[in-house]
C-alpha atoms as a PDB file:
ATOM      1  CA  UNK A   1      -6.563  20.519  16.266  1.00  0.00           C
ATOM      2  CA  UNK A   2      -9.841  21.840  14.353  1.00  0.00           C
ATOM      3  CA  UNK A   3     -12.609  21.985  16.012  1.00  0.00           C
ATOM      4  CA  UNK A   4     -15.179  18.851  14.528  1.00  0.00           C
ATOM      5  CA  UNK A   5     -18.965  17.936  15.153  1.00  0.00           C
ATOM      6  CA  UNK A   6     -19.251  14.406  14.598  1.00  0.00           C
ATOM      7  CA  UNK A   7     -22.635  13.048  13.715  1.00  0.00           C
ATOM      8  CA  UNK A   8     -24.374  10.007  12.735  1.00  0.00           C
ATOM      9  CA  UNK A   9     -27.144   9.834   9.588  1.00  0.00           C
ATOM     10  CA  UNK A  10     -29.381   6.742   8.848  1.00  0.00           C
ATOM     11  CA  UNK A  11     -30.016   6.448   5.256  1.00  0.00           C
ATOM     12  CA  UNK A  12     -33.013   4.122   3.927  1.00  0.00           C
ATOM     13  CA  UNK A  13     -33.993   3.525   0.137  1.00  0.00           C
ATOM     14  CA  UNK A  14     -37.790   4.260  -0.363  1.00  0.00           C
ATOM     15  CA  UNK A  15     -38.367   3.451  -3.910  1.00  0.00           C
ATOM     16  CA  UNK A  16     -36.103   5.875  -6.303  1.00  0.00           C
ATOM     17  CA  UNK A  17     -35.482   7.802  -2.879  1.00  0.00           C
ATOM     18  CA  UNK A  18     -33.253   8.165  -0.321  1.00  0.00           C
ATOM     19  CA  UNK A  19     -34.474   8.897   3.019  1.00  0.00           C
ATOM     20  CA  UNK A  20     -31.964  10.703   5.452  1.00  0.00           C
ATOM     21  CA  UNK A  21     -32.398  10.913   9.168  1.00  0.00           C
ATOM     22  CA  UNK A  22     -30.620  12.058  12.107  1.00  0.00           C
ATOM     23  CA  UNK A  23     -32.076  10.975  14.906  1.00  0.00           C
ATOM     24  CA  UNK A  24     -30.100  12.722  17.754  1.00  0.00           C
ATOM     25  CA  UNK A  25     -31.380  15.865  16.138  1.00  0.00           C
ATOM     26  CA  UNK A  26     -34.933  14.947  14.835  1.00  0.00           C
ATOM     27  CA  UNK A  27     -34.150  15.824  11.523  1.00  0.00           C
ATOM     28  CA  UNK A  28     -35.370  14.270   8.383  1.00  0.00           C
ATOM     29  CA  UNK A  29     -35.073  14.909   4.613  1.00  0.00           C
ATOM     30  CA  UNK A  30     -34.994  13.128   1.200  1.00  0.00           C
ATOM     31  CA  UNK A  31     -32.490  13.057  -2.271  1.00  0.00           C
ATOM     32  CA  UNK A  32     -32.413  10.947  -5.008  1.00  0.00           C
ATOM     33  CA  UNK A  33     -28.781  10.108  -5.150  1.00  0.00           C
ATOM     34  CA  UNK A  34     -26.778   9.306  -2.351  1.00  0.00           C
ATOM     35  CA  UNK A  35     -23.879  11.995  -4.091  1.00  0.00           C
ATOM     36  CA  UNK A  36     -25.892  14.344  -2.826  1.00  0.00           C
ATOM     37  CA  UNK A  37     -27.004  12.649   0.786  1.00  0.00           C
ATOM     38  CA  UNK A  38     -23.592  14.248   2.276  1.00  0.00           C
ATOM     39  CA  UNK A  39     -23.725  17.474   1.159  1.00  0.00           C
ATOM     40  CA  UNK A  40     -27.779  17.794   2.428  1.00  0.00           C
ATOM     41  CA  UNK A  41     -27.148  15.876   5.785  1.00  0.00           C
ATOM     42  CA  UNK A  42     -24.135  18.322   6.214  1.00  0.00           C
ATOM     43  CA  UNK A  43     -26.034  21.361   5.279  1.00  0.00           C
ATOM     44  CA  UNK A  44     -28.690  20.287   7.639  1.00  0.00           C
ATOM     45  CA  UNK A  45     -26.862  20.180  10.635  1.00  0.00           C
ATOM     46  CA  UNK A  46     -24.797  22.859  10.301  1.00  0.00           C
ATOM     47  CA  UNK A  47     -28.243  25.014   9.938  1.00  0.00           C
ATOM     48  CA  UNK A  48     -29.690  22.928  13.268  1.00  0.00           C
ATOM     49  CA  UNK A  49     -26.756  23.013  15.147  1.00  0.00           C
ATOM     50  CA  UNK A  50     -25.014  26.318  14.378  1.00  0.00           C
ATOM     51  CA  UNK A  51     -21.393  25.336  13.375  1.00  0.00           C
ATOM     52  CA  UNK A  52     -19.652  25.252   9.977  1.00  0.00           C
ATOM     53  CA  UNK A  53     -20.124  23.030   7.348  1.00  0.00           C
ATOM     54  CA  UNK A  54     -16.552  21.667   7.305  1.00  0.00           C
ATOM     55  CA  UNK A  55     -16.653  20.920  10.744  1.00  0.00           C
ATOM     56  CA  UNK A  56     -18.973  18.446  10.616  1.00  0.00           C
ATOM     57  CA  UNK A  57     -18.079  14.893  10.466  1.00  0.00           C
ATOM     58  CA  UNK A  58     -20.557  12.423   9.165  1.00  0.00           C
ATOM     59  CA  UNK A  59     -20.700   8.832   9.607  1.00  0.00           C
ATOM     60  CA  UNK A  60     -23.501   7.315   7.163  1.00  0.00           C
ATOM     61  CA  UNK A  61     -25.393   4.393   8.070  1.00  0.00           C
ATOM     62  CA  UNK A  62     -27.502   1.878   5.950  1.00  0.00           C
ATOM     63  CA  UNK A  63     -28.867  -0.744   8.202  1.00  0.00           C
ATOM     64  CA  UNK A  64     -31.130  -2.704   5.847  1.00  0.00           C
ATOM     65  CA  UNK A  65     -27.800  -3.341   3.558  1.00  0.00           C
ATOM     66  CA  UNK A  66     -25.338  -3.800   6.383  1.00  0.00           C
ATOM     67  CA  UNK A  67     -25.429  -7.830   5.920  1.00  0.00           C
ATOM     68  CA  UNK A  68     -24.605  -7.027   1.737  1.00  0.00           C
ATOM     69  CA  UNK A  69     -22.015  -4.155   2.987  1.00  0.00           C
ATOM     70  CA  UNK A  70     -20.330  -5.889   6.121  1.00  0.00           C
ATOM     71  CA  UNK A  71     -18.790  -8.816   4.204  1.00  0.00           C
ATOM     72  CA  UNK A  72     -17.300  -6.379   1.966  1.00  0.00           C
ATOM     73  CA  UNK A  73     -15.952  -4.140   4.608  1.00  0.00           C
ATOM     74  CA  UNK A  74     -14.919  -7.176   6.659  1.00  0.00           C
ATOM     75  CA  UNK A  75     -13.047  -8.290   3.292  1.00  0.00           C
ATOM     76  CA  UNK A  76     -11.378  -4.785   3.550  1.00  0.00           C
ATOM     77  CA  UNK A  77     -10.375  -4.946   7.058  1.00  0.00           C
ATOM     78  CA  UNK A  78      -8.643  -8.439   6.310  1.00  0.00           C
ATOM     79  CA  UNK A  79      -6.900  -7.193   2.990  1.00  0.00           C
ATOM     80  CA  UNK A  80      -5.671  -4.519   4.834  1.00  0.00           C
ATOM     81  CA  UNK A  81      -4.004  -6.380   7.902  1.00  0.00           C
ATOM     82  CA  UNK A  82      -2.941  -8.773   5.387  1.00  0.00           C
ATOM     83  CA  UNK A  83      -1.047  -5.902   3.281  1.00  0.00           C
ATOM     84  CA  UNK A  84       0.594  -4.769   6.827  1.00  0.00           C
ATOM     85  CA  UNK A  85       1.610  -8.617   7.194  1.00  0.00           C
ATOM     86  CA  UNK A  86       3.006  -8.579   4.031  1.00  0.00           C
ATOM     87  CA  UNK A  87       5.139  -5.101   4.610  1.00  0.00           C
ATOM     88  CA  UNK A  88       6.282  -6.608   7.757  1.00  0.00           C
ATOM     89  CA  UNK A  89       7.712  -9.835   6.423  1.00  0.00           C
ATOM     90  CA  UNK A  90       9.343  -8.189   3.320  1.00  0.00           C
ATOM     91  CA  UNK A  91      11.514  -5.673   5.846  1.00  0.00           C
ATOM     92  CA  UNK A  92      12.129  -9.024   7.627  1.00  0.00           C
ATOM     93  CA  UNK A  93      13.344 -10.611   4.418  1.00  0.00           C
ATOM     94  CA  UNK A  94      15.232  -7.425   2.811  1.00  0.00           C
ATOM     95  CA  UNK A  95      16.670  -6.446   6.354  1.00  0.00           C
ATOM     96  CA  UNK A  96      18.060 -10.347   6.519  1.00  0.00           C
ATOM     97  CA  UNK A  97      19.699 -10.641   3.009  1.00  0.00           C
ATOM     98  CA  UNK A  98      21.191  -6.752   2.422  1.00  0.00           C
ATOM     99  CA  UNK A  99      22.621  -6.350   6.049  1.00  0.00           C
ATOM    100  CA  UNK A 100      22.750  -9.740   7.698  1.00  0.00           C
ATOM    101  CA  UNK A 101      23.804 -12.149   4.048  1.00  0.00           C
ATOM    102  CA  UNK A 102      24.957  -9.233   2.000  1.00  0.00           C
ATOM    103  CA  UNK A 103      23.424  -9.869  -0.750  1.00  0.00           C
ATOM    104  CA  UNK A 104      23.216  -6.777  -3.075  1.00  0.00           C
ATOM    105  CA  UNK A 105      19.885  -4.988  -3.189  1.00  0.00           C
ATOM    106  CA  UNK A 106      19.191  -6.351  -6.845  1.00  0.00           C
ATOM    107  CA  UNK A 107      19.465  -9.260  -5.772  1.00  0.00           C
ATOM    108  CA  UNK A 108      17.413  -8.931  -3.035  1.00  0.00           C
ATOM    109  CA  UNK A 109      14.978  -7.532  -5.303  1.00  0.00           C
ATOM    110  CA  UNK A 110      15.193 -10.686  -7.340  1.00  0.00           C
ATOM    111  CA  UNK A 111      14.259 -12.910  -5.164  1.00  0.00           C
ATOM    112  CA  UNK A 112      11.446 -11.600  -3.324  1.00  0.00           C
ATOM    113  CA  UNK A 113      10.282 -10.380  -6.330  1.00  0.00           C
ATOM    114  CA  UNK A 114      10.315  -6.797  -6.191  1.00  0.00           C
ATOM    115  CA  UNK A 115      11.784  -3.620  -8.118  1.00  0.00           C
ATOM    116  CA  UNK A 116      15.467  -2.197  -7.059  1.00  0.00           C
ATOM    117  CA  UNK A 117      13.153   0.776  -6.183  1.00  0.00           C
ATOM    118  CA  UNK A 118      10.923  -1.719  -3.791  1.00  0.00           C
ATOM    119  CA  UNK A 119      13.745  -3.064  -2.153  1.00  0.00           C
ATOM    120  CA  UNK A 120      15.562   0.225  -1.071  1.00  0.00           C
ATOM    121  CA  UNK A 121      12.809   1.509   0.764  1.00  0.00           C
ATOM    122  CA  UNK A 122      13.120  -0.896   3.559  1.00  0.00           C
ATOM    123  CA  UNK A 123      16.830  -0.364   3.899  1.00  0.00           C
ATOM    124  CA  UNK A 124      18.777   2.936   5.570  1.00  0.00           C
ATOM    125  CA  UNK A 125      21.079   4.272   3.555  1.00  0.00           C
ATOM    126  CA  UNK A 126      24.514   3.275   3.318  1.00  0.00           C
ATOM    127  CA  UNK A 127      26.865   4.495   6.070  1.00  0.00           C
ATOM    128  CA  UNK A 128      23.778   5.203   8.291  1.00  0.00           C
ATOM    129  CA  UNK A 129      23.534   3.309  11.400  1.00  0.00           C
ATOM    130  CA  UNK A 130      20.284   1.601  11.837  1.00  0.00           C
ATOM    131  CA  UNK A 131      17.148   2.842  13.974  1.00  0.00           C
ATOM    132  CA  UNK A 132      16.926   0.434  17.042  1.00  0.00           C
ATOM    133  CA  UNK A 133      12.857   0.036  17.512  1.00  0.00           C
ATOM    134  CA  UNK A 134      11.510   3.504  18.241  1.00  0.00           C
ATOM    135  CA  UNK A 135      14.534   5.831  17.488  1.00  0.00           C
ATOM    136  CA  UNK A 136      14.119   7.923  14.585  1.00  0.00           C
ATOM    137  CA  UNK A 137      16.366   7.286  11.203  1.00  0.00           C
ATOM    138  CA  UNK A 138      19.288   9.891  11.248  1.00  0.00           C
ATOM    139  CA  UNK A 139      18.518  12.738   8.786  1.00  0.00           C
ATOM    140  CA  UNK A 140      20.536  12.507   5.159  1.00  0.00           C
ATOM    141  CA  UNK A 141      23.512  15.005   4.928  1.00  0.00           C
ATOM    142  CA  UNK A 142      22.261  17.936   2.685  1.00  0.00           C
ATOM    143  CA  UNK A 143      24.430  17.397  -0.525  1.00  0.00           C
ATOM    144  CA  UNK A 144      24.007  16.305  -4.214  1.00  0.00           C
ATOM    145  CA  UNK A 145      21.006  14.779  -5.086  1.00  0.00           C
ATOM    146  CA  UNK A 146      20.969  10.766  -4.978  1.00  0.00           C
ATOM    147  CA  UNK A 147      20.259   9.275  -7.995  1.00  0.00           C
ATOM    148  CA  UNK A 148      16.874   7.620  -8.472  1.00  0.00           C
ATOM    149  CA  UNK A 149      16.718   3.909  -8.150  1.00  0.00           C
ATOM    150  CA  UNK A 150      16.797   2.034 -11.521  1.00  0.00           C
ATOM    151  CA  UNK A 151      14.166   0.569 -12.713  1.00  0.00           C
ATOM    152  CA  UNK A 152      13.951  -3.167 -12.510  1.00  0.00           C
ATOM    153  CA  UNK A 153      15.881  -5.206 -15.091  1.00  0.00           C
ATOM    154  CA  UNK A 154      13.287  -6.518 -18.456  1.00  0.00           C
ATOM    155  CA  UNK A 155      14.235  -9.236 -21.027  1.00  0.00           C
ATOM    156  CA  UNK A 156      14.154  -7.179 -23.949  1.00  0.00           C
ATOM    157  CA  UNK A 157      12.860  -9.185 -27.365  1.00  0.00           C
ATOM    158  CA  UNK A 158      15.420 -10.040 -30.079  1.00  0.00           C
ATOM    159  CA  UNK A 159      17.788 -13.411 -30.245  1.00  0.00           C
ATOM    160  CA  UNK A 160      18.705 -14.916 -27.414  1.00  0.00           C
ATOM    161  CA  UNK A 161      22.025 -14.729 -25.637  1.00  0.00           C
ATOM    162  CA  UNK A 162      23.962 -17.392 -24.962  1.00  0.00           C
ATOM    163  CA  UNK A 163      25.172 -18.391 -21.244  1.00  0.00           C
ATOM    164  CA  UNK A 164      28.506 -16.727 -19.642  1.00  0.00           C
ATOM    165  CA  UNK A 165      31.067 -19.785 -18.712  1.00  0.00           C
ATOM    166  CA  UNK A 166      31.588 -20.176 -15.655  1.00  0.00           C
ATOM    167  CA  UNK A 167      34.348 -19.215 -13.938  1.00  0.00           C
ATOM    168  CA  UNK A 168      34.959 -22.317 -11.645  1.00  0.00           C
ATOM    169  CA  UNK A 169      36.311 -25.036 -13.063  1.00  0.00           C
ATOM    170  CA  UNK A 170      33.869 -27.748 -11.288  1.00  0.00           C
ATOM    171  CA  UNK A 171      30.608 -25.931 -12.987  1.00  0.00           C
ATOM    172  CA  UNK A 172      27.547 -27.006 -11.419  1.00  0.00           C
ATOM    173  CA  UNK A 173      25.193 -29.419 -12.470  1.00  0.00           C
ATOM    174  CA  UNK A 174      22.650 -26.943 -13.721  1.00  0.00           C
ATOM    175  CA  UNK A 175      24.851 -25.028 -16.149  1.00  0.00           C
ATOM    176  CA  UNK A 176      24.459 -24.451 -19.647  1.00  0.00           C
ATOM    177  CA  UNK A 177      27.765 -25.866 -21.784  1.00  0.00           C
ATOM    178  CA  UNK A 178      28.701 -22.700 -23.969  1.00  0.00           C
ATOM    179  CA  UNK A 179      28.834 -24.804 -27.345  1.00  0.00           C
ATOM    180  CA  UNK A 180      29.026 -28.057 -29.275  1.00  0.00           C
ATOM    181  CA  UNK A 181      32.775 -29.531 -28.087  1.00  0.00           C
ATOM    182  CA  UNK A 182      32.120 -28.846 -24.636  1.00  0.00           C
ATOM    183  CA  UNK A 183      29.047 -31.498 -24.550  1.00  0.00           C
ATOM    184  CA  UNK A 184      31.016 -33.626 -26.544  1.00  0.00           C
ATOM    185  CA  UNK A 185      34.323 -33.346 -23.779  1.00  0.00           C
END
C-alpha cells in the first residue's frame, strides 16, 4: 500500500474568490476557480509538509454551502443503497426462475425486464456448481471463446404478424383466433 497524507481544506467564496485554508497547517491562499483549488491546496502541502504531490489526499470542505450540498449528497447516499437493493433483489429473482423454475434466461430477461446480457450476469455458467455464500465461483475451463450474449429481442417496423395457433386444443381465453372461420366456429 502507497504511502498517503490525508488532509483536510476549508474553502469559502469571497466575492469572485475562493479562499483556501488548512487549518492544521496554518496555511492560507486564494484562486478564482475551484478547478484549480486542488491542484494549489495540493501543491501547498506538499511544499509545507515535505512529501509528494500524489500522496496527498484531500478532502475539501465548504461549510457555508453544506445545507445546499448535504441534501444532494444525502440524495446520493440513498440512490446508491437503493441501486444495491435493486442488484440484490434481481439475483433473488433471476437465481429463482433460471435454477429453481427453469425458466430460460430470455425469459427471465423478459419478465424482469432486462437484456439476455443483464440476466446472465447473475447466473454461473452452465455445468458450474454454484458458490455457497463466501466461496469463490470455480474458474471457466480455458477453451474456445463463449459467444457474446445476444442482444435483447426489438419489434422491428413493417406489417404485423399474425398469432402462432396454439398447440393445445383447449386454447386459453386470451388467445388470438388465427382467422375469420375460427371466430365464426
Amino acid at each position: 500500500m502507497s504511502p498517503r497524507y490525508e488532509i483536510q481544506v476549508l474553502l469559502h467564496r469571497i466575492g469572485r474568490w475562493w479562499a483556501v485554508d488548512i487549518p492544521r497547517l496554518d496555511l492560507h491562499s486564494q484562486c478564482r476557480t475551484l478547478e484549480r483549488v486542488e491542484d494549489l491546496a495540493r501543491g501547498l502541502v506538499a511544499e509545507a509538509v515535505g512529501v509528494p504531490a500524489d500522496v496527498i489526499v484531500l478532502d475539501l470542505l465548504v461549510p457555508e454551502l453544506a445545507r445546499v450540498l448535504g441534501s444532494v449528497v444525502e440524495a446520493r447516499h440513498r440512490r446508491a443503497a437503493a441501486v444495491a437493493a435493486e442488484e440484490q433483489a434481481i439475483a433473488a429473482a433471476v437465481h429463482e426462475l433460471v435454477d429453481k423454475l427453469d425458466v430460460s434466461q430470455g425469459d427471465a430477461g423478459r419478465l424482469l425486464g432486462l437484456p439476455p446480457s443483464e440476466v446472465a450476469r447473475f447466473t454461473p455458467p452452465r455445468g458450474s456448481t454454484p458458490a455457497s455464500p463466501g466461496q469463490l465461483m470455480p474458474l471457466p475451463a480455458s477453451g474456445p471463446p463463449r459467444p457474446a450474449a445476444t442482444p435483447a429481442l426489438r419489434s422491428r417496423p413493417g406489417p404485423a404478424r399474425r398469432p402462432q395457433q396454439a398447440t393445445s386444443p383447449a386454447r386459453p381465453s386470451w388467445a388470438i383466433p388465427d382467422d375469420e372461420t375460427e371466430r365464426r366456429g
